[in-house]
Protein backbone atom coordinates (compact mmCIF):
# COMPACT_ATOMS: atom_id res chain seq x y z
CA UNK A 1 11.67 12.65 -14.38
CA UNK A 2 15.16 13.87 -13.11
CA UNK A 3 18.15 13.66 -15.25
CA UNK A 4 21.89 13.14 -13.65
CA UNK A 5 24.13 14.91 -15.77
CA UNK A 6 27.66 12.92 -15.29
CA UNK A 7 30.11 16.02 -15.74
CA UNK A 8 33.63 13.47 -15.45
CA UNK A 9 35.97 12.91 -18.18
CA UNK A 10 35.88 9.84 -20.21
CA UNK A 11 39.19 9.23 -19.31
CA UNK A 12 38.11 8.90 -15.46
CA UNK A 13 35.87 5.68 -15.52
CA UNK A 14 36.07 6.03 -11.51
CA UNK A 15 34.25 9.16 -11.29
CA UNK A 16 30.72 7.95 -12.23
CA UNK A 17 30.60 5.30 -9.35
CA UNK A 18 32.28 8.45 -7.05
CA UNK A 19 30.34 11.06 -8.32
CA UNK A 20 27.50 10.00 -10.36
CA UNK A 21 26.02 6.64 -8.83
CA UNK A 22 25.26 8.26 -5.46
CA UNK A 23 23.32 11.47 -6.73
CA UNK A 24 21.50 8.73 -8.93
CA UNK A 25 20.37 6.79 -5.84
CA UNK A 26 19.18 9.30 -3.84
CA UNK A 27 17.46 10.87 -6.55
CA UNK A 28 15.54 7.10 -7.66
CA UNK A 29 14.18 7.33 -4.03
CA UNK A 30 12.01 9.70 -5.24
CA UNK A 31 11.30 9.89 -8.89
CA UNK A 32 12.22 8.37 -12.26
CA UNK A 33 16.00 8.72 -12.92
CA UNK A 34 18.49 9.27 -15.91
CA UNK A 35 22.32 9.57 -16.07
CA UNK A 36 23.22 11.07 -19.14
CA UNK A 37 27.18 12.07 -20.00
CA UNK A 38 27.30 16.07 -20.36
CA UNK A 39 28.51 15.57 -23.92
CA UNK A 40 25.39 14.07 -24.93
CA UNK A 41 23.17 17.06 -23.80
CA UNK A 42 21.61 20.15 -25.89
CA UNK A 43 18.14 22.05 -25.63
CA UNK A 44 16.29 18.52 -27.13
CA UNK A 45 17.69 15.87 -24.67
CA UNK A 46 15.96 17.53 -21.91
CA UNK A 47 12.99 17.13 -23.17
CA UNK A 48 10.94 14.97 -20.68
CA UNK A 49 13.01 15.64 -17.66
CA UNK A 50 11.43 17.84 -14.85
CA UNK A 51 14.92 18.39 -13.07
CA UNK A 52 18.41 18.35 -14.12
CA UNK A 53 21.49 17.87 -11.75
CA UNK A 54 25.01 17.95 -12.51
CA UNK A 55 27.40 16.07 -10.20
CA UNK A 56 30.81 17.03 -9.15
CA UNK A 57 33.94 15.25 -10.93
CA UNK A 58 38.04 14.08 -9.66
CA UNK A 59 39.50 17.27 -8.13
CA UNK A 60 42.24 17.20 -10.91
CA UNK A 61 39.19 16.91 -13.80
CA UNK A 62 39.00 20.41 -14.81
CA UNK A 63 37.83 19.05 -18.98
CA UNK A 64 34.52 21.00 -18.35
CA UNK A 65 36.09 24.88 -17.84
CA UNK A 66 37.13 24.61 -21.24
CA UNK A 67 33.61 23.70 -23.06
CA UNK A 68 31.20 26.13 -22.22
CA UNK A 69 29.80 26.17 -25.76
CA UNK A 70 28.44 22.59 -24.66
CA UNK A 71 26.55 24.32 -22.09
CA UNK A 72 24.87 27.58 -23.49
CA UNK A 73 21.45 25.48 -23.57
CA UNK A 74 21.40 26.38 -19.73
CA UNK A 75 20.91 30.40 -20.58
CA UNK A 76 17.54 29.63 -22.31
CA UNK A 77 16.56 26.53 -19.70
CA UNK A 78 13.55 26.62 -17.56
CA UNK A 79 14.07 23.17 -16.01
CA UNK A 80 15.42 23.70 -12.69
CA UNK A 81 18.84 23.26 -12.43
CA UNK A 82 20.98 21.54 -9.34
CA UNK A 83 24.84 22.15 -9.90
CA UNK A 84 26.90 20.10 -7.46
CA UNK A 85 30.24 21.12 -7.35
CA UNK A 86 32.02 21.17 -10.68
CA UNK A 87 28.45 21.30 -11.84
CA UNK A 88 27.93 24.47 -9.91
CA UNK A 89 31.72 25.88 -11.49
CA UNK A 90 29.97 25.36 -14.90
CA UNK A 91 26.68 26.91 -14.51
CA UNK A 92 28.51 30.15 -13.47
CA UNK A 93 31.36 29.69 -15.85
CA UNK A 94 28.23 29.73 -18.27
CA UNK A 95 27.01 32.77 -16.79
CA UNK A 96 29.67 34.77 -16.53
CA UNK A 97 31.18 34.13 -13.94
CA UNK A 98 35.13 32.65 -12.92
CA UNK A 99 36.90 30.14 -10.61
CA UNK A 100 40.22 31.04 -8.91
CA UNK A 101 42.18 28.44 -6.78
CA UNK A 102 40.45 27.17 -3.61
CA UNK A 103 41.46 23.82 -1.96
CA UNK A 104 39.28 22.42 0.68
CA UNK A 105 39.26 18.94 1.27
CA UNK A 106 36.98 17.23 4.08
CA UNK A 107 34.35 18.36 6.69
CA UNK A 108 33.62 22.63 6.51
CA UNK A 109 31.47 24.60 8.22
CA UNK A 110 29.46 26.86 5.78
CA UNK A 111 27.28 29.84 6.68
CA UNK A 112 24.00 30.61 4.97
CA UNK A 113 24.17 34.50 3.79
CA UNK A 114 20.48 34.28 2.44
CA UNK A 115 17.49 32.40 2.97
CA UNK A 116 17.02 29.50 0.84
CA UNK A 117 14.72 26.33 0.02
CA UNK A 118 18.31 24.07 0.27
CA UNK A 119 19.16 24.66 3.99
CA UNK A 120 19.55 26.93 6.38
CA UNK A 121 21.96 28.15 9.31
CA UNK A 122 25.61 27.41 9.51
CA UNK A 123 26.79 23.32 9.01
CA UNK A 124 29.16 21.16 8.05
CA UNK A 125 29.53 19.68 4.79
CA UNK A 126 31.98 17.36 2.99
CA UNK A 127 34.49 19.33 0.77
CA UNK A 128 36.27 17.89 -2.41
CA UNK A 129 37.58 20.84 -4.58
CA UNK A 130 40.77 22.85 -5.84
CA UNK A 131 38.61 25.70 -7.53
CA UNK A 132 36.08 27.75 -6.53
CA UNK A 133 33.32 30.22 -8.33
CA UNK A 134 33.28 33.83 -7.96
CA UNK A 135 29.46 33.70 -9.47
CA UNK A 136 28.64 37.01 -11.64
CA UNK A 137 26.22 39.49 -10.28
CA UNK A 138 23.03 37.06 -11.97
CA UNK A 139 23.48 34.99 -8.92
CA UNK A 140 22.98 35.42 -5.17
CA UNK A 141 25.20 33.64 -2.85
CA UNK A 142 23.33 31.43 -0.21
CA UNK A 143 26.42 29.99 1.58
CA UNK A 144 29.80 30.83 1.99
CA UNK A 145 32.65 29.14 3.95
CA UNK A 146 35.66 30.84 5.45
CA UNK A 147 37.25 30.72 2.20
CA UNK A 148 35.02 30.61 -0.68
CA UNK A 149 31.58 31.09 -2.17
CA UNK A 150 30.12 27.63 -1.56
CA UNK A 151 26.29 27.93 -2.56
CA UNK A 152 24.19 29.82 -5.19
CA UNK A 153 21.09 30.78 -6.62
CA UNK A 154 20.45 32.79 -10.15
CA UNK A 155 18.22 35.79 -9.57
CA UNK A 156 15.33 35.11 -11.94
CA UNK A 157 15.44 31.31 -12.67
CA UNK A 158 15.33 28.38 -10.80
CA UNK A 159 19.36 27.53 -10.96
CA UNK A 160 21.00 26.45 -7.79
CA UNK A 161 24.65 25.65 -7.22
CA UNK A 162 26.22 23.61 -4.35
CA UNK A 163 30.16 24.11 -4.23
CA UNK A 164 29.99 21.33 -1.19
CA UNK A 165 29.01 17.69 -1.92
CA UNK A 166 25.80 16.38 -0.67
CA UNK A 167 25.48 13.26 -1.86
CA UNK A 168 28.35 12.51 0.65
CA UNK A 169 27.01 14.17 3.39
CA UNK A 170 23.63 16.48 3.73
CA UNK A 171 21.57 14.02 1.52
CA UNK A 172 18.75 15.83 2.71
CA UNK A 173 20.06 19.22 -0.18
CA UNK A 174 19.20 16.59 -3.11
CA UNK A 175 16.16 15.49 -1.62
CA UNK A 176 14.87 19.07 -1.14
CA UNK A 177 15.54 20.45 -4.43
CA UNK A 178 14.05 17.35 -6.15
CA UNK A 179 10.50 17.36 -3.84
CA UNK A 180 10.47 21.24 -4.35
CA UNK A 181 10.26 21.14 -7.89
């Protein structure tokens, strides 16, 4: 079963259907499917879910830089891990890493730097951010665009990050890290 981690601010009842609703549907394609707010989560409430995947949020929602305690459980978490945009900002805020400014909006063309079960070569993706991660040395970077870090991998578990947003466009990211774990 694959959970949807919603990672907007309460105050932004827009950002589920934006955000949320369209990881959801790609993902109940496939296999069972829960949306659960990131404030609800800990080490228990993922018990029962296979896969977790945290979708992005409103470019000006930055609420989830300033609660890392609410994600620690990810450091001892052995349920693969999809981070999709701010999603992928918080799994390396949690692991040490840092976001600096970064605005791309729209279509970019990323590169892949290392071989990957996401994707492969250079493409375009669709773009929606203002920050981007500079991941700590725990990750590898995948992609990169001409500007910023834009996908990741940790080095010993199975925790991805996507800076890009792939629900919008490259539907086929989800549906790979879903069928490959």
């Amino acid at each position: 079963m694959i959970l949807v981690v919603d990672m907007n601010s309460k105050e932004n009842p827009f950002g589920v259907q934006e955000f949320v609703m369209p990881i959801f549907s790609i993902a109940t394609e496939i296999e069972k499917t829960t949306v659960k707010h990131y404030r609800e989560l800990n080490t228990a409430s993922l018990n029962g879910y296979d896969k977790v995947i945290f979708s992005g949020s409103a470019l000006k929602d930055t609420t989830t830089f300033n609660q890392m305690k609410r994600f620690s459980w990810l450091k001892d978490c052995d349920t693969p891990v999809l981070g999709i945009c701010a999603g992928m900002q918080t799994i390396g805020l949690v692991f040490g890493g840092r976001v600096e400014k970064c605005c791309e909006i729209g279509m970019t063309s990323i590169t892949t730097r290392k071989q990957n079960i996401l994707f492969s070569s250079t493409f375009k993706v669709y773009a929606l951010h203002n920050y981007a991660l500079v991941p700590s040395c725990e990750f590898d970077v995948l992609a990169e665009s001409a500007n910023c870090v834009h996908a990741i991998k940790h080095e010993h578990k199975d925790v991805y990050g996507v800076l890009f947003h792939p629900e919008v466009r490259n539907i086929e990211v989800v549906k790979r890290f879903i069928r490959t774990f």
